[in-house]
Protein backbone atom coordinates (compact mmCIF):
# COMPACT_ATOMS: atom_id res chain seq x y z
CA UNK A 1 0.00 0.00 0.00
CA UNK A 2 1.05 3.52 -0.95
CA UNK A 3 2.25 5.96 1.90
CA UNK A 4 -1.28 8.40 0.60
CA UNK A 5 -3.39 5.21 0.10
CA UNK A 6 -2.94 4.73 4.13
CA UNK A 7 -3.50 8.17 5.14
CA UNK A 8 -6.51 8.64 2.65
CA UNK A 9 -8.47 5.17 3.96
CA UNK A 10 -6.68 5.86 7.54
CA UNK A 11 -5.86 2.28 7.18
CA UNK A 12 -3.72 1.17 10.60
CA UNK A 13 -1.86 -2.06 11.69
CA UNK A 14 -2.16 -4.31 14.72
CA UNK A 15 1.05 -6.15 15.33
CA UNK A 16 1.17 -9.83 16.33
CA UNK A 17 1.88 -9.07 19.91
CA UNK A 18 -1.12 -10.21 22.88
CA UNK A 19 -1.22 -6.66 24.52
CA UNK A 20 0.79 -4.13 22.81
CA UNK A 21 -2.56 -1.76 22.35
CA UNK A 22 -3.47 -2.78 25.72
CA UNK A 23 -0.45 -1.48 27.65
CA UNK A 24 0.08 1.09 25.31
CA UNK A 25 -3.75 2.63 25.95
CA UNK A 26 -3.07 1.88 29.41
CA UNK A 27 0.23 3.84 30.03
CA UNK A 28 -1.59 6.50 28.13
CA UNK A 29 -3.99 6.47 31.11
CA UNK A 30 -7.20 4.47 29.67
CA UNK A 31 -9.14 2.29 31.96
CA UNK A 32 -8.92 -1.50 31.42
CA UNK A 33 -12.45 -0.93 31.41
CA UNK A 34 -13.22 1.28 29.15
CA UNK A 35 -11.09 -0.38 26.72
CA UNK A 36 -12.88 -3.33 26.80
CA UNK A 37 -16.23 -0.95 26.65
CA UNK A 38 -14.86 -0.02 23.75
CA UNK A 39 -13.94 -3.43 22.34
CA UNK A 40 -10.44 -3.10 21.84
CA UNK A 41 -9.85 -5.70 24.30
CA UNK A 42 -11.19 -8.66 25.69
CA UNK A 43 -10.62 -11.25 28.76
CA UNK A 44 -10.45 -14.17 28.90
CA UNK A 45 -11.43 -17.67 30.68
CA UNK A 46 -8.58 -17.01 33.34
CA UNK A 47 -9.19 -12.90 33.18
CA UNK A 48 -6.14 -12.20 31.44
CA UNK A 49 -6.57 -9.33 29.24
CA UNK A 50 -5.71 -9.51 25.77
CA UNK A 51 -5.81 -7.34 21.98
CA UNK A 52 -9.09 -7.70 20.46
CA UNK A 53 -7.49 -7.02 17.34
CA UNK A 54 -4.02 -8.57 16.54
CA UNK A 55 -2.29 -9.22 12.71
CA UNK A 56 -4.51 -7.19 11.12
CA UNK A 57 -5.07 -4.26 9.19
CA UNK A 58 -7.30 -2.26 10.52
CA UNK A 59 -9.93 0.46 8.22
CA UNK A 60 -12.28 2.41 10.03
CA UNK A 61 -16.07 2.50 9.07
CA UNK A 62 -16.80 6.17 8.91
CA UNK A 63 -20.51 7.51 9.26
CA UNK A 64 -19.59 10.48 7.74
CA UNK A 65 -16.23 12.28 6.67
CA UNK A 66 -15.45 13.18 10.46
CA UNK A 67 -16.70 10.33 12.52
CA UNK A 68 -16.21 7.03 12.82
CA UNK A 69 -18.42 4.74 13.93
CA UNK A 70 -16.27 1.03 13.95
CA UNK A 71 -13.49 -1.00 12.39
CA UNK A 72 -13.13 -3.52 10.28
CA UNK A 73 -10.17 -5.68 10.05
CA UNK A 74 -8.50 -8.28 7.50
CA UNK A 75 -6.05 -10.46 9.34
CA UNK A 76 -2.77 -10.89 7.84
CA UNK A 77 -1.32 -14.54 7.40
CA UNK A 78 2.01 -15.20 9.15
């Protein structure tokens, strides 16, 4: 994908790794909670946190051209 192709679609990435937007929303001071409100993340059976999201690239689902109201994802094969 071209470097204008990303920032037109506002495609993103999600790496491979369980938590990285976890801790990373986390040290930016967002709740465990309201990341999982959110759906971002996700627990589970032993209450481990983990990336909703992971080996993917990610393309919003805009309602209009200023908000955005999900995201889709396509995961990418290792």
């Amino acid at each position: 994908l071209s470097a204008d192709a990303v920032k037109e679609f506002m495609i993103g990435y999600a790496g491979k790794e369980r938590t990285a937007l976890a801790d990373f929303l986390t040290k930016n001071g967002i709740s465990q909670e309201r990341q999982m409100q959110a759906g971002l993340v996700r627990r589970n059976e032993r209450g481990d946190i983990y990336d909703t999201f992971r080996a993917r690239l990610i393309f919003p689902i805009a309602l209009d051209s200023r908000r955005v109201a999900a995201f889709g994802g396509r995961i990418i094969p290792a």
